[in-house]
C-alpha atoms as a PDB file:
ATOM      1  CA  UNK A   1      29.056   4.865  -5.513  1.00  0.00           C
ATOM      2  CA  UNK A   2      26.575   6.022  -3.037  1.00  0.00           C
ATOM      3  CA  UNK A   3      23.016   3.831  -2.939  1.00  0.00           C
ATOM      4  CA  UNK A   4      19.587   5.408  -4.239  1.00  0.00           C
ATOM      5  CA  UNK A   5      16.086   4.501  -2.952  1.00  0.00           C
ATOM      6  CA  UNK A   6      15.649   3.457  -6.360  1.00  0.00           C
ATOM      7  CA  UNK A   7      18.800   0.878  -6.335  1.00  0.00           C
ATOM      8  CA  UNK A   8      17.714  -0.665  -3.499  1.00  0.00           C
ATOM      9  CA  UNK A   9      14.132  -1.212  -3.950  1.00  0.00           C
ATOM     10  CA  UNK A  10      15.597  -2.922  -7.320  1.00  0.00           C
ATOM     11  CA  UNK A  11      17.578  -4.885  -5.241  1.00  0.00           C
ATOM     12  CA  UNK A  12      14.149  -5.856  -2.771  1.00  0.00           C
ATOM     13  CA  UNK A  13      12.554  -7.015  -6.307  1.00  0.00           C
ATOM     14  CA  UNK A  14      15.609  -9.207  -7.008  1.00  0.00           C
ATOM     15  CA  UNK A  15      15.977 -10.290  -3.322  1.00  0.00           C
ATOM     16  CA  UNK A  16      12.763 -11.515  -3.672  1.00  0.00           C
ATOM     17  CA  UNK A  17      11.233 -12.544  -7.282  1.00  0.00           C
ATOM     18  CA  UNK A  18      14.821 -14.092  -8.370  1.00  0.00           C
ATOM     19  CA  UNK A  19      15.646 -15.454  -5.143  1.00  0.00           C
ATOM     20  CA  UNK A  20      12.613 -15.779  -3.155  1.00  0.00           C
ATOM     21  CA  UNK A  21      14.266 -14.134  -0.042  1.00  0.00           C
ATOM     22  CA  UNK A  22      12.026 -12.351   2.108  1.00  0.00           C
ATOM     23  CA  UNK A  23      13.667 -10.905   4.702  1.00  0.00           C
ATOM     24  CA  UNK A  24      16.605  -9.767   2.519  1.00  0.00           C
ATOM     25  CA  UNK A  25      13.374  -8.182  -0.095  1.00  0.00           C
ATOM     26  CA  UNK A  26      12.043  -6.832   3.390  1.00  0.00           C
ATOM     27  CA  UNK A  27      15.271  -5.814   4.576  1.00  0.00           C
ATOM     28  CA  UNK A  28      15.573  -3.512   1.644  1.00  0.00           C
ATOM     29  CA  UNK A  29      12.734  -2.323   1.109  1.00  0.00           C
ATOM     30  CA  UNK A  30      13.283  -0.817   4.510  1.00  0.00           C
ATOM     31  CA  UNK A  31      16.719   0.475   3.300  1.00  0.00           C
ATOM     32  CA  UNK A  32      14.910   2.113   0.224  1.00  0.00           C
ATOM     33  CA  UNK A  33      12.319   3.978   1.938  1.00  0.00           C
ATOM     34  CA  UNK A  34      15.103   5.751   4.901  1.00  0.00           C
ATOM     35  CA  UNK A  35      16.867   6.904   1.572  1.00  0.00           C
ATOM     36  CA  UNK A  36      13.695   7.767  -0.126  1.00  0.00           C
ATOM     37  CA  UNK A  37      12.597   9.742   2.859  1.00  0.00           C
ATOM     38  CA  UNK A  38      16.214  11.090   3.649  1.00  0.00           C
ATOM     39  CA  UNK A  39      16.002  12.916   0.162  1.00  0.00           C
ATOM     40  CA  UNK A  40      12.549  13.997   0.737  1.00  0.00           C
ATOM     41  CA  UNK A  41      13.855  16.137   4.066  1.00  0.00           C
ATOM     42  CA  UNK A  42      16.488  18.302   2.091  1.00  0.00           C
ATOM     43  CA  UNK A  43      13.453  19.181  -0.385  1.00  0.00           C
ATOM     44  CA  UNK A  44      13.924  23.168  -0.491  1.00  0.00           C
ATOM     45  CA  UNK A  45      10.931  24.254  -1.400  1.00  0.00           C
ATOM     46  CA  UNK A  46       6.787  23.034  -1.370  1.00  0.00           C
ATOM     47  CA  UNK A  47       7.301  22.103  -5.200  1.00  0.00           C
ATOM     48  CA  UNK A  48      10.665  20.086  -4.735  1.00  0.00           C
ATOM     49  CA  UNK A  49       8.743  18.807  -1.871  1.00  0.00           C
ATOM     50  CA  UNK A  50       6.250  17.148  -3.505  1.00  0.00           C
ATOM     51  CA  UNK A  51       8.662  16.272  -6.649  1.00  0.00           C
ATOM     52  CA  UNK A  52      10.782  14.272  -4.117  1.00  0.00           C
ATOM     53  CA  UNK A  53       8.067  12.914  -2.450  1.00  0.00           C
ATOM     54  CA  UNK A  54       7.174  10.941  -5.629  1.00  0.00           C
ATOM     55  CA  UNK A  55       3.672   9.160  -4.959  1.00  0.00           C
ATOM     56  CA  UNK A  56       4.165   6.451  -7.827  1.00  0.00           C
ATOM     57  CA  UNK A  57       7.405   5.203  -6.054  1.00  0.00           C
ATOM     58  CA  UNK A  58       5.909   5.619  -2.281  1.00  0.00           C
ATOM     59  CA  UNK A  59       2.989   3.450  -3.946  1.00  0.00           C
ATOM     60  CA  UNK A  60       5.491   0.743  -5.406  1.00  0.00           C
ATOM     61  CA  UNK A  61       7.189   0.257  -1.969  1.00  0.00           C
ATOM     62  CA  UNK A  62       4.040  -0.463  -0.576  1.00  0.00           C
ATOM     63  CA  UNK A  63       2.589  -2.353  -3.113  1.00  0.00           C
ATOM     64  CA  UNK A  64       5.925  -4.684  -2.181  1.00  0.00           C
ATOM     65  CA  UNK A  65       5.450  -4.371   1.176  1.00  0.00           C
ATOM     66  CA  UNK A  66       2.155  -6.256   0.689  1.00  0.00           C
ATOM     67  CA  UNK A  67       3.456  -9.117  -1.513  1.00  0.00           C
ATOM     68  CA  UNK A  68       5.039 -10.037   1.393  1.00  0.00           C
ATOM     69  CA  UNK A  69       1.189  -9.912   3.736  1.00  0.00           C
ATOM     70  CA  UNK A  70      -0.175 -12.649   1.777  1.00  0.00           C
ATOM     71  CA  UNK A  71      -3.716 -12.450   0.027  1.00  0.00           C
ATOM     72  CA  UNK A  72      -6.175 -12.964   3.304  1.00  0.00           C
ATOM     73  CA  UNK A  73      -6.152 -11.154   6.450  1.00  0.00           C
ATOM     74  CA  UNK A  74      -4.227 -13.569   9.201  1.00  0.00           C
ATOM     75  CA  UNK A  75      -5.447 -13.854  12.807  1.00  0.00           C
ATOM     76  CA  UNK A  76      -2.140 -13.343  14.985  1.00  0.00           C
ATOM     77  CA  UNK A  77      -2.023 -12.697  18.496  1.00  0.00           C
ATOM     78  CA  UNK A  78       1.246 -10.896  17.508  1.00  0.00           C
ATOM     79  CA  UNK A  79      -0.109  -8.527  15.553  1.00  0.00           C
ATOM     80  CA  UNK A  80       0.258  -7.271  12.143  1.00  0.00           C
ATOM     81  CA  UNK A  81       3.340  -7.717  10.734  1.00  0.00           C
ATOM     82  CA  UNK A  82       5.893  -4.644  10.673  1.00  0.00           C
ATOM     83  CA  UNK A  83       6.197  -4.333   6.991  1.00  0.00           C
ATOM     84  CA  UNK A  84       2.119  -4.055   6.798  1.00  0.00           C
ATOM     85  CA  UNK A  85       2.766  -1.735   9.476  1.00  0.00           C
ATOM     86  CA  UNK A  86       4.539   0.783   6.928  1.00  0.00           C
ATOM     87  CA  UNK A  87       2.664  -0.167   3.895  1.00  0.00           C
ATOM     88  CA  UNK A  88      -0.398   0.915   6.110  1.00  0.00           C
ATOM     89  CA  UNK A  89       1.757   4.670   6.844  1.00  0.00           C
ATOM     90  CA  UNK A  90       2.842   5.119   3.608  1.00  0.00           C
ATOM     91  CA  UNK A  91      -0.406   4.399   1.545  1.00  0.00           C
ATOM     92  CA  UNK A  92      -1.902   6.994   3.848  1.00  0.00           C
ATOM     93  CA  UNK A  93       0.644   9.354   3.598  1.00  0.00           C
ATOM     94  CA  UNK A  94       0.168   9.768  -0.030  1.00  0.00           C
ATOM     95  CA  UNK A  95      -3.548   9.371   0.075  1.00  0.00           C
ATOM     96  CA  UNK A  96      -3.278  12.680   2.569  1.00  0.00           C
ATOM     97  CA  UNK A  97      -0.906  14.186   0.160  1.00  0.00           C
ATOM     98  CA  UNK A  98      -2.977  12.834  -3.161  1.00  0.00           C
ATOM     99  CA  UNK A  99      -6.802  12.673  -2.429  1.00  0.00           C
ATOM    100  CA  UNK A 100      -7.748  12.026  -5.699  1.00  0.00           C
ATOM    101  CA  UNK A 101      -5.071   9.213  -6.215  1.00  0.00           C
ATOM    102  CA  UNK A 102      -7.835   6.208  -5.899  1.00  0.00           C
ATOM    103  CA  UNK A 103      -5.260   3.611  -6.849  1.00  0.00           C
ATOM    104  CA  UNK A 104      -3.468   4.450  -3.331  1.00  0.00           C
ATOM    105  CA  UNK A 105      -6.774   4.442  -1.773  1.00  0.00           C
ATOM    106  CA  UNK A 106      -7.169   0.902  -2.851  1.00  0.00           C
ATOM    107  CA  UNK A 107      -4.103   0.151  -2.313  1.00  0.00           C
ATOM    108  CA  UNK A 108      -4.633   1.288   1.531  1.00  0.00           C
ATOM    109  CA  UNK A 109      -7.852  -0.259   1.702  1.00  0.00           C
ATOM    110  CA  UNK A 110      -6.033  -3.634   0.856  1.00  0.00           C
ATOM    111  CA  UNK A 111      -3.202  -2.829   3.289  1.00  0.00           C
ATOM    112  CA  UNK A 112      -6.260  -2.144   6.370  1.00  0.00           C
ATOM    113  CA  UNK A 113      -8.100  -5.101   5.040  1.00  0.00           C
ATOM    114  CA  UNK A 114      -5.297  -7.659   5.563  1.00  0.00           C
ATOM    115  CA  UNK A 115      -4.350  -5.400   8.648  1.00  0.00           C
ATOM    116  CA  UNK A 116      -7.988  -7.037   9.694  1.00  0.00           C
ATOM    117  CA  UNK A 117      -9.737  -3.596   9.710  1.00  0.00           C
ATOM    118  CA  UNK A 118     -11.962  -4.879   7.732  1.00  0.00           C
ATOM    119  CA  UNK A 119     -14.716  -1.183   8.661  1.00  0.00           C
ATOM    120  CA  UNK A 120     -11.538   1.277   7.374  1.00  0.00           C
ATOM    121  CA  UNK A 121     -10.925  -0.971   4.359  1.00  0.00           C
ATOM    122  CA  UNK A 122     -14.781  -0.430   3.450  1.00  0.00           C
ATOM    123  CA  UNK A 123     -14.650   3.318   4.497  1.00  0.00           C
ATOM    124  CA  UNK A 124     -12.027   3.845   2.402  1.00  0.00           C
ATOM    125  CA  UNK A 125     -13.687   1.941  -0.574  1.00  0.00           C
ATOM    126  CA  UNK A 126     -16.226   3.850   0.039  1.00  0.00           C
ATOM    127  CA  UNK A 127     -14.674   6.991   0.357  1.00  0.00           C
ATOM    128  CA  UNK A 128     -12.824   5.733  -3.304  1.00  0.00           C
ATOM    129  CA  UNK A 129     -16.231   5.146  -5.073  1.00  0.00           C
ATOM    130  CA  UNK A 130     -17.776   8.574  -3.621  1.00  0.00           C
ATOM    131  CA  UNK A 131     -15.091  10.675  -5.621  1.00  0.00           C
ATOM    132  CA  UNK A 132     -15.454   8.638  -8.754  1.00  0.00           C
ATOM    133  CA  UNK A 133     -17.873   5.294  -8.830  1.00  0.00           C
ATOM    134  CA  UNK A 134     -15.940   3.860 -11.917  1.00  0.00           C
ATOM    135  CA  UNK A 135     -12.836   2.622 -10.536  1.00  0.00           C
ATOM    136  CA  UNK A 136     -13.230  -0.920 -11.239  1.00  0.00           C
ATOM    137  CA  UNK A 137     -10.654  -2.212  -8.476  1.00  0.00           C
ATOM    138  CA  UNK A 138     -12.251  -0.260  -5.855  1.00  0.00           C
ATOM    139  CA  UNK A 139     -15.663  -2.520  -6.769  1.00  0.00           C
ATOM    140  CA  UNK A 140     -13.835  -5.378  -6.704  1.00  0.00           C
ATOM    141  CA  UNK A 141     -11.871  -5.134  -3.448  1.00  0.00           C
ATOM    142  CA  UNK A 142     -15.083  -3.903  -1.720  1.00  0.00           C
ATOM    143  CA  UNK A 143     -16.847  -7.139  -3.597  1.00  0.00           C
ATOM    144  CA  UNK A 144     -13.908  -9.211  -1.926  1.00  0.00           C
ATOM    145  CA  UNK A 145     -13.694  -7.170   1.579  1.00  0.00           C
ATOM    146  CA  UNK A 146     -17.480  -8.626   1.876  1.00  0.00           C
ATOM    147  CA  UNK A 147     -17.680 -11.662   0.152  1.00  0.00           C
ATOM    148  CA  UNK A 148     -14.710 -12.509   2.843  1.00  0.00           C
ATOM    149  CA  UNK A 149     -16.803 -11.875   6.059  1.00  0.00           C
ATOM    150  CA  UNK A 150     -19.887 -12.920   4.966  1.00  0.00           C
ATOM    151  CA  UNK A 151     -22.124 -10.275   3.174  1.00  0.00           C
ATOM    152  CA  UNK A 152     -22.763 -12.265  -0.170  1.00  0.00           C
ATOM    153  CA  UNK A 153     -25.732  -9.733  -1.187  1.00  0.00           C
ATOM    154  CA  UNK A 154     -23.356  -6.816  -0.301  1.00  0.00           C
ATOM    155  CA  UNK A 155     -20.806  -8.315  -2.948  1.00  0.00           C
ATOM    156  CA  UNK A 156     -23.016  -8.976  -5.202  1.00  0.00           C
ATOM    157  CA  UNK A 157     -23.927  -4.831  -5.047  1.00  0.00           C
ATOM    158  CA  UNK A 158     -20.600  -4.191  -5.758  1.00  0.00           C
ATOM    159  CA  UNK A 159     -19.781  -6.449  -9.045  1.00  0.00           C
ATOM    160  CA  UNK A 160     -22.978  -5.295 -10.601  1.00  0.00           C
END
């Protein structure tokens, strides 16, 4: 039996929540999203296109990919890790193919936040909040994103 996306990024959530392995979660999450992608490329058509493409799922695989960043932005000489790397690609990728998805512009604003872009995080909260000013978690991360460097007052605009 042949491997799905979906089997492996299973296998990333057991990898890691069961038996706190990173690498082997990281490892295949990679493996999930070549499949993913692989079965995005024989799409025949625009509609099949974006039926493959599934947002929700591209979303999830990031959303793992990000567990694995940590909560704060880290200072490395190194620079940012490869798995915030793709999280980073894919959130944009379906916020180009989903304007209106603000979870995944969130989501990305996280992913440039802890990438320590701390002015694209905030563009894209803002960005968020211009298309509709009631998404609670875009208030919040942009409350965070300033309370983090700094800008109490800022923060304080946001949660109110």
């Amino acid at each position: 039996m042949q491997k799905t996306a979906d089997h492996c990024f299973l296998e990333a959530l057991i990898e890691w929540r069961v038996k706190g392995n990173k690498m082997e979660s990281i490892r295949f999450l990679d493996q999930s999203l070549n499949l993913h992608i692989q079965q995005t490329k024989i799409a025949s058509n625009n509609i099949d296109f974006y039926i493959r493409l599934n947002a929700d799922f591209l979303m999830q695989l990031a959303l793992e990919y990000l567990v694995h960043c940590g909560v704060k932005p880290k200072v490395t000489s190194a620079g940012p890790p490869k798995h915030l790397v793709k999280a980073v690609k894919l959130l944009e990728n379906v916020c180009k193919q989903n304007s209106a998805l603000s979870e995944a512009q969130v989501l990305l604003a996280k992913a440039r936040w802890l990438n320590n872009d701390t002015p694209g995080a905030l563009r894209e909260i803002r960005d968020c909040l211009d298309k509709n000013s009631s998404v609670v978690e875009a208030h919040i991360m942009a409350a965070l994103i300033n309370s983090e460097a700094g800008n109490m007052k800022a923060a304080d605009n946001f949660l109110k």
